[in-house]
PDB file of N, CA and C in Angstrom:
ATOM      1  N   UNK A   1    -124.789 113.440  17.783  1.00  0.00           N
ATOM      2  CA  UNK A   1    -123.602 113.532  16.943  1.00  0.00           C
ATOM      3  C   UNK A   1    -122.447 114.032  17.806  1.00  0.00           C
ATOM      4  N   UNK A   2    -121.274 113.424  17.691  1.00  0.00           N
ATOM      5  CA  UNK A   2    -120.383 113.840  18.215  1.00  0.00           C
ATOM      6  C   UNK A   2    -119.385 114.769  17.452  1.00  0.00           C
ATOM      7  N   UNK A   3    -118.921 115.725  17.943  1.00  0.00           N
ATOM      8  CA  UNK A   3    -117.881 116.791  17.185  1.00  0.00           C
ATOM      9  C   UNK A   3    -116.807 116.797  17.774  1.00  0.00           C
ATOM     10  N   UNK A   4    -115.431 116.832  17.222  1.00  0.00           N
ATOM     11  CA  UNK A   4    -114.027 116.639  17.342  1.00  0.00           C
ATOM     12  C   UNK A   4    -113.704 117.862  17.045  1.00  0.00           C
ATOM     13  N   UNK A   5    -112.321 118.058  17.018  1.00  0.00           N
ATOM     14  CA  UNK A   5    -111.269 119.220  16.489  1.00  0.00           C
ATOM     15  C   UNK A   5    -110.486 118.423  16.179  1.00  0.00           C
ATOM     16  N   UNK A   6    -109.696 119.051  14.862  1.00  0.00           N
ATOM     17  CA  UNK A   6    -108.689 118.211  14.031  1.00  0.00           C
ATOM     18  C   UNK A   6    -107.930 119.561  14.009  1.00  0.00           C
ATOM     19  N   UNK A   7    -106.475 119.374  13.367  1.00  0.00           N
ATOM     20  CA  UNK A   7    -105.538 120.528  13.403  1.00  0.00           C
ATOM     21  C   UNK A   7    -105.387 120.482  11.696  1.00  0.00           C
ATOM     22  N   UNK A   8    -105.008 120.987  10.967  1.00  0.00           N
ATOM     23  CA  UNK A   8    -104.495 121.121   9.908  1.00  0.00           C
ATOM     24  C   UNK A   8    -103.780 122.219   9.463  1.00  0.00           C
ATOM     25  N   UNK A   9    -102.960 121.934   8.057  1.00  0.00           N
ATOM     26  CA  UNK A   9    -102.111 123.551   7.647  1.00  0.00           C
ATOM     27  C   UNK A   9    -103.195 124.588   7.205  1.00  0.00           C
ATOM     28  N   UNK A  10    -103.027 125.880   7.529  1.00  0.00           N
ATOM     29  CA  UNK A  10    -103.682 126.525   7.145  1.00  0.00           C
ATOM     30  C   UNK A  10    -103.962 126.820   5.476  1.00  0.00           C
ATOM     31  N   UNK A  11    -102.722 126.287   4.752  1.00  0.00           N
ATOM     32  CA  UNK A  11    -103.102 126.226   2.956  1.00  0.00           C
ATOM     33  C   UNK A  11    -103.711 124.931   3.003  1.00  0.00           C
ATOM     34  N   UNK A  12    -104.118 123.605   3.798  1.00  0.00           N
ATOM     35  CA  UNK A  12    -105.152 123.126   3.443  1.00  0.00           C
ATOM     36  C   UNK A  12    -106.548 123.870   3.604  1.00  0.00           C
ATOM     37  N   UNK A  13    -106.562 124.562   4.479  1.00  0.00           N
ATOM     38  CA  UNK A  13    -108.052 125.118   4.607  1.00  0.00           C
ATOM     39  C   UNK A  13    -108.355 125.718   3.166  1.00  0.00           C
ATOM     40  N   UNK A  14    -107.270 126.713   2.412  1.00  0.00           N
ATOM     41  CA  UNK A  14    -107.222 127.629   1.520  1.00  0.00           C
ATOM     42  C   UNK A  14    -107.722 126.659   0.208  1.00  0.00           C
ATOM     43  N   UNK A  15    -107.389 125.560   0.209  1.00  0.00           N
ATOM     44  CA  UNK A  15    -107.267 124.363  -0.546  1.00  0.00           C
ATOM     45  C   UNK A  15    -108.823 123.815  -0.390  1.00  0.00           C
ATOM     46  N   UNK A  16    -109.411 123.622   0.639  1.00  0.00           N
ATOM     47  CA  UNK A  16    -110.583 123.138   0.655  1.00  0.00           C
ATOM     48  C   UNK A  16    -111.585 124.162   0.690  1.00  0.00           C
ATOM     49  N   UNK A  17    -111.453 125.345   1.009  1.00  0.00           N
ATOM     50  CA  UNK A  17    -112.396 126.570   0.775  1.00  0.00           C
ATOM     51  C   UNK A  17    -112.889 126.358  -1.116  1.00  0.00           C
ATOM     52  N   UNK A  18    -111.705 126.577  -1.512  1.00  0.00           N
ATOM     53  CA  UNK A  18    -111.585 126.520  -3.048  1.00  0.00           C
ATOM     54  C   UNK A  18    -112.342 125.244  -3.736  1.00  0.00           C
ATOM     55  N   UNK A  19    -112.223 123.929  -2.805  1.00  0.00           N
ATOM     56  CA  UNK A  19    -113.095 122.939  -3.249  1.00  0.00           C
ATOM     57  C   UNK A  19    -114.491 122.723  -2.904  1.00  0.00           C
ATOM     58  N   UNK A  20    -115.291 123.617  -1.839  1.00  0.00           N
ATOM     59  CA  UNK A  20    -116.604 123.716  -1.903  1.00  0.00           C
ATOM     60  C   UNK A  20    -117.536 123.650  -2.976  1.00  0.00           C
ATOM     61  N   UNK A  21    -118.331 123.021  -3.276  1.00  0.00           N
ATOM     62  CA  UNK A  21    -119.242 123.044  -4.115  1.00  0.00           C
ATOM     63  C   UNK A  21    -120.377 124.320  -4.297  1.00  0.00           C
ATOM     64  N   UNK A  22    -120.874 124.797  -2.553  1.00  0.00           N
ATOM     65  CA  UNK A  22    -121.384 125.932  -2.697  1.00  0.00           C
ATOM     66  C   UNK A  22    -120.250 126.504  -1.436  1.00  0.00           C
ATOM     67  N   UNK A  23    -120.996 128.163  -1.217  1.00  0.00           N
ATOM     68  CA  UNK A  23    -120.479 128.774  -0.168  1.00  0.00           C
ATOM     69  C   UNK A  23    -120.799 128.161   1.142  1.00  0.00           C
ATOM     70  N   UNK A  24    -122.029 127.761   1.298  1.00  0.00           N
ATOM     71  CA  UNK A  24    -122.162 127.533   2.970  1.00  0.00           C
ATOM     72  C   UNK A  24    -121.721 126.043   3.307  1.00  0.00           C
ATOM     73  N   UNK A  25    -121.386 125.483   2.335  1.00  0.00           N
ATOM     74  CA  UNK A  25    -120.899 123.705   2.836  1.00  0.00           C
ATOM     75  C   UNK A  25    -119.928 123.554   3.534  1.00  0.00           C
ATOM     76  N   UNK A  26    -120.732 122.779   4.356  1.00  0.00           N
ATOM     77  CA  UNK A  26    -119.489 122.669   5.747  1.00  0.00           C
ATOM     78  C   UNK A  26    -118.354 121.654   5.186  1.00  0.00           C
ATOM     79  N   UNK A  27    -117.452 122.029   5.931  1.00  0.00           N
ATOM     80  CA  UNK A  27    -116.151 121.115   5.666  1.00  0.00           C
ATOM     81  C   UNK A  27    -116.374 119.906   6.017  1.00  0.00           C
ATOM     82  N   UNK A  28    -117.376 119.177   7.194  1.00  0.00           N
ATOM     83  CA  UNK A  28    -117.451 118.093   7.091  1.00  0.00           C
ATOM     84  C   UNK A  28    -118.238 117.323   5.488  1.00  0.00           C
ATOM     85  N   UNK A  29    -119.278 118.160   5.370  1.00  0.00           N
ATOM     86  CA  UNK A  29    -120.502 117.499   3.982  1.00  0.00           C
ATOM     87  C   UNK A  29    -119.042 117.727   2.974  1.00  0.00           C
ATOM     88  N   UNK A  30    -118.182 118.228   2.904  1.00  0.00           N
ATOM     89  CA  UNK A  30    -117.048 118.239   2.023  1.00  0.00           C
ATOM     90  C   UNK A  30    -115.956 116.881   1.759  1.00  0.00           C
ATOM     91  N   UNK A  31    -115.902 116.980   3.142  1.00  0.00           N
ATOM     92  CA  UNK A  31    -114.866 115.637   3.401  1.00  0.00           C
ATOM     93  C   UNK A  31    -115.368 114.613   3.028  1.00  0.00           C
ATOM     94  N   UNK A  32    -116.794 114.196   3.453  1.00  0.00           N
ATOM     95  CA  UNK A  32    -117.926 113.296   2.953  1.00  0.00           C
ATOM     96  C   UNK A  32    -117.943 112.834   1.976  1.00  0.00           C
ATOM     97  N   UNK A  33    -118.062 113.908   1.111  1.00  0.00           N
ATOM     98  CA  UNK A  33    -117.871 113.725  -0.705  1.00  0.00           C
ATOM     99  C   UNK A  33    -116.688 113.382  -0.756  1.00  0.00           C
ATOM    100  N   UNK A  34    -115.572 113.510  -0.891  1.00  0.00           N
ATOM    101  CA  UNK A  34    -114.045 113.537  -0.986  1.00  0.00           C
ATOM    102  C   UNK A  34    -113.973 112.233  -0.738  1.00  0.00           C
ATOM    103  N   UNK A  35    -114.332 111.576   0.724  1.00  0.00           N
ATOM    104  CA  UNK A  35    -114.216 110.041   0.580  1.00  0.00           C
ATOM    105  C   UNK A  35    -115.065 109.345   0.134  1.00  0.00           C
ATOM    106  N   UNK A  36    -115.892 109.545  -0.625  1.00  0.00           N
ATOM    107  CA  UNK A  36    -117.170 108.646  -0.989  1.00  0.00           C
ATOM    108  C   UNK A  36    -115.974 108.578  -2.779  1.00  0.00           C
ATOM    109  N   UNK A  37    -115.872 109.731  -2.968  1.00  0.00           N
ATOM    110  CA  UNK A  37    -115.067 109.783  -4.526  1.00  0.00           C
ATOM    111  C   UNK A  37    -113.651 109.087  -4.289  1.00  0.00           C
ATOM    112  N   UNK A  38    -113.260 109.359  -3.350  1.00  0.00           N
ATOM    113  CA  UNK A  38    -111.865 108.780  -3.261  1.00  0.00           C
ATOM    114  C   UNK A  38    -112.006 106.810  -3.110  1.00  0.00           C
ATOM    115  N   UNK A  39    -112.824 106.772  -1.944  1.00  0.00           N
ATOM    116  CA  UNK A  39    -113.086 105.045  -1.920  1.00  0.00           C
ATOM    117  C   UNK A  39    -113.383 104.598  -3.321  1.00  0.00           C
ATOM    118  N   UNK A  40    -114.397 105.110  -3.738  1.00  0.00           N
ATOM    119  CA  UNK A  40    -114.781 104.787  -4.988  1.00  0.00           C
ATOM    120  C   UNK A  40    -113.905 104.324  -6.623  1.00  0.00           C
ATOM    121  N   UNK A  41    -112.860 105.497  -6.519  1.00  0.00           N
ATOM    122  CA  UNK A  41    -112.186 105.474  -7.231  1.00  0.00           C
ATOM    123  C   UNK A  41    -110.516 104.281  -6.613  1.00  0.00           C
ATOM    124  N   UNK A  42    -111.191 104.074  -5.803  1.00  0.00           N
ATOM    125  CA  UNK A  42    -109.849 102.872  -5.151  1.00  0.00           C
ATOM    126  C   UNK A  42    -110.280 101.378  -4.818  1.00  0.00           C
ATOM    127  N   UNK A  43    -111.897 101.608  -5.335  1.00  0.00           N
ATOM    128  CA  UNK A  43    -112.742 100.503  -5.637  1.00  0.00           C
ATOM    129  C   UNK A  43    -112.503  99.909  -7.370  1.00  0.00           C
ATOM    130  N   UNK A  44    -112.332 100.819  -8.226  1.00  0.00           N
ATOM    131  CA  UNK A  44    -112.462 100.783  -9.805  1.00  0.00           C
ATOM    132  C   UNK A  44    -110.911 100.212 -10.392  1.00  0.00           C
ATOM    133  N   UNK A  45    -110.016 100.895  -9.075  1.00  0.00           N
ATOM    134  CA  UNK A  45    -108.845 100.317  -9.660  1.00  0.00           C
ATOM    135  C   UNK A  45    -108.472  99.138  -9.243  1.00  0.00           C
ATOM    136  N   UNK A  46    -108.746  98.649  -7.733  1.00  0.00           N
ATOM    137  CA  UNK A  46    -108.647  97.080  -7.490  1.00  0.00           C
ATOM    138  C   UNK A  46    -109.113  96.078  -8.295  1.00  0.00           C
ATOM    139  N   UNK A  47    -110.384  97.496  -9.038  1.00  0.00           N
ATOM    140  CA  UNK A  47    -110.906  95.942 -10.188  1.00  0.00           C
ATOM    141  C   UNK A  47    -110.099  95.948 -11.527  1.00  0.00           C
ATOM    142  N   UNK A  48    -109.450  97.591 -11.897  1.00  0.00           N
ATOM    143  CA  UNK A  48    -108.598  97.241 -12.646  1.00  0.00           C
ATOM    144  C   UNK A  48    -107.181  96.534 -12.530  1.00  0.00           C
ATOM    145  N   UNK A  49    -106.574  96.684 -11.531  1.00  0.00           N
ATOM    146  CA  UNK A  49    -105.649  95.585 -11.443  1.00  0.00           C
ATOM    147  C   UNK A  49    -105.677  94.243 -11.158  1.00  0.00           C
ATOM    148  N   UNK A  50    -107.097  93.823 -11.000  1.00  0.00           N
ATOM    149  CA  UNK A  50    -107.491  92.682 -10.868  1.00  0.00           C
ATOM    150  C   UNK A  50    -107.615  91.643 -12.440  1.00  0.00           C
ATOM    151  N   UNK A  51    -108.420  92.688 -13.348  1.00  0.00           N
ATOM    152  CA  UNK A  51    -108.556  92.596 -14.310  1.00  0.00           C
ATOM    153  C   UNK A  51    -107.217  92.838 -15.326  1.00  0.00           C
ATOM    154  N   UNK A  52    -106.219  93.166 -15.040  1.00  0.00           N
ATOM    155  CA  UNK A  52    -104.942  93.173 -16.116  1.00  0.00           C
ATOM    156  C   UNK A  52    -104.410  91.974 -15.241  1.00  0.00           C
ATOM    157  N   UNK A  53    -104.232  91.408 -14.279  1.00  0.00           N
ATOM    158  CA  UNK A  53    -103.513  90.254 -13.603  1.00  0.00           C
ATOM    159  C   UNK A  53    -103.855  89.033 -14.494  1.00  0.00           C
ATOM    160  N   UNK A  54    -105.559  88.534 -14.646  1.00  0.00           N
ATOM    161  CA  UNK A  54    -105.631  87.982 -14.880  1.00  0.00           C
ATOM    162  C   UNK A  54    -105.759  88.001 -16.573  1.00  0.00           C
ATOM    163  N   UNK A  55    -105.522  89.104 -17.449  1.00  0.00           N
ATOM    164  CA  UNK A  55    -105.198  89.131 -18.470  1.00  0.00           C
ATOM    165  C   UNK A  55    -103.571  89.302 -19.206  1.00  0.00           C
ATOM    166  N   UNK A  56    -103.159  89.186 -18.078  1.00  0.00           N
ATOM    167  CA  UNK A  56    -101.205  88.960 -17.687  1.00  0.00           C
ATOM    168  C   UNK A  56    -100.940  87.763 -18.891  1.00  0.00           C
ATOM    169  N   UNK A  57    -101.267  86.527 -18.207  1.00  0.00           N
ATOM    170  CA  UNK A  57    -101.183  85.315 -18.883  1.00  0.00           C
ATOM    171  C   UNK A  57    -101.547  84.921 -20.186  1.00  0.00           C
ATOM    172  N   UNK A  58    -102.866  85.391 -20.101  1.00  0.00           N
ATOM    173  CA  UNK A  58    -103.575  85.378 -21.869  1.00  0.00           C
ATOM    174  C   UNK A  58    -102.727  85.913 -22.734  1.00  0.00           C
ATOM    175  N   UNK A  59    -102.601  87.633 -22.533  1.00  0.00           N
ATOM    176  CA  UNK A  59    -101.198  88.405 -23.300  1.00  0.00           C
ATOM    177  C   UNK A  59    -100.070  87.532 -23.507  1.00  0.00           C
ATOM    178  N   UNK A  60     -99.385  87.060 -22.671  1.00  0.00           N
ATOM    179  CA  UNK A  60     -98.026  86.363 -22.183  1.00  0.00           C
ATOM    180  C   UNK A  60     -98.096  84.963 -23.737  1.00  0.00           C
ATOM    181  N   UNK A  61     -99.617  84.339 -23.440  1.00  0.00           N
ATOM    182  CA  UNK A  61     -99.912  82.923 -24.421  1.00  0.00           C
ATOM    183  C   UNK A  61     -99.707  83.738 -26.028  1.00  0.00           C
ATOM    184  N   UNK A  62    -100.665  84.589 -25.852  1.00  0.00           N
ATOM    185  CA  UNK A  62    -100.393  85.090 -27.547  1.00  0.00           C
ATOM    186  C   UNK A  62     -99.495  85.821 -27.885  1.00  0.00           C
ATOM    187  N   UNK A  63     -98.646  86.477 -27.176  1.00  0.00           N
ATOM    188  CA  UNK A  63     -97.736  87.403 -27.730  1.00  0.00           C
ATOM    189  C   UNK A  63     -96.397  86.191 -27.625  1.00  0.00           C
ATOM    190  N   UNK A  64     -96.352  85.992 -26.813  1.00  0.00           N
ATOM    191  CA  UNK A  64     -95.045  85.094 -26.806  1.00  0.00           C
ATOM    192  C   UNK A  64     -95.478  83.405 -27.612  1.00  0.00           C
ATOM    193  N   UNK A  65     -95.250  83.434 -28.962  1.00  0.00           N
ATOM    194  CA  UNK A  65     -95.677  81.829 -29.459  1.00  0.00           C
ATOM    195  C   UNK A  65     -94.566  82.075 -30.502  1.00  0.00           C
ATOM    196  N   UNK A  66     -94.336  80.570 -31.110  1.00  0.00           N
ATOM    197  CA  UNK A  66     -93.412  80.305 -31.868  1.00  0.00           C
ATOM    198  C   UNK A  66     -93.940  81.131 -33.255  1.00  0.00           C
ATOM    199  N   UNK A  67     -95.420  80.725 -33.452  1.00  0.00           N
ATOM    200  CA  UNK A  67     -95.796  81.348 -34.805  1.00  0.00           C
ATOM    201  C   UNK A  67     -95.145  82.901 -35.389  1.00  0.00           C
ATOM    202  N   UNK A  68     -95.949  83.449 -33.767  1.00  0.00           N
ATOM    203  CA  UNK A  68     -95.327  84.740 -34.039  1.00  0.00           C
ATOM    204  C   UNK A  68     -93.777  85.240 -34.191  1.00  0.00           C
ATOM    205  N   UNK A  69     -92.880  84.339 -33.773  1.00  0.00           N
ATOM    206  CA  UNK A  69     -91.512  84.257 -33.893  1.00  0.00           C
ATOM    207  C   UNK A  69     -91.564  84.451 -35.506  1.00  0.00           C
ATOM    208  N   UNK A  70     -91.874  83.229 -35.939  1.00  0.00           N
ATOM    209  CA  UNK A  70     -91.520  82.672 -37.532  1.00  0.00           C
ATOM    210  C   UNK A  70     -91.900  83.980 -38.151  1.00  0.00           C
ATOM    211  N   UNK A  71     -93.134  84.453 -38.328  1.00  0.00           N
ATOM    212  CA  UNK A  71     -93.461  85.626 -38.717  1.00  0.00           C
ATOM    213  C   UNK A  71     -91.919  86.620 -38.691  1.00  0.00           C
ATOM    214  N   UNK A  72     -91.788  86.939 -37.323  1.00  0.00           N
ATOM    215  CA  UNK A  72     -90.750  88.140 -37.497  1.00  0.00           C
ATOM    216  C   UNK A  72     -89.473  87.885 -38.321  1.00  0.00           C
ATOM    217  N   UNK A  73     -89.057  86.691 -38.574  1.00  0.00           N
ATOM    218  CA  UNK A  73     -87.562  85.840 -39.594  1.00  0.00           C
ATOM    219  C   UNK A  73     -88.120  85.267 -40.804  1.00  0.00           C
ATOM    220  N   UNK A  74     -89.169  85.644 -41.191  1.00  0.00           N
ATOM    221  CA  UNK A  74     -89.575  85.413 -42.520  1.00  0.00           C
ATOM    222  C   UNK A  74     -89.120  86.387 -43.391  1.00  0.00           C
TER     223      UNK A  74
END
């Protein structure tokens, strides 16, 4: 395994102390989690904006029709 040094602000440390799950978890098994939740959650929304794109048009067919016009000037 290879080990680096990274620099950061010291209120991130204060910030990630506070997000440990237990006391002895290293900041890396921390970061770990953090991107496994973060990818994840940037996985769910590609599918949600994937999924309103292609429900763009459908909306667009039924909301915008003549019927529904007549309705509102009746």
């Amino acid at each position: 395994m290879t080990v680096t040094t990274i620099q950061i602000e010291k209120n991130l440390i204060t910030v990630l102390k506070k997000a440990k799950e237990y006391p002895r978890q290293t900041y890396n098994e921390l970061l770990q989690n953090m991107l496994k939740v973060y990818n994840n959650t940037k996985k769910r929304n590609h599918y949600d904006e994937f999924l309103h794109k292609i429900q763009q048009a459908k909306m667009k067919e039924l909301w915008d029709n003549k019927a529904d016009e007549d309705w509102e000037n009746a």
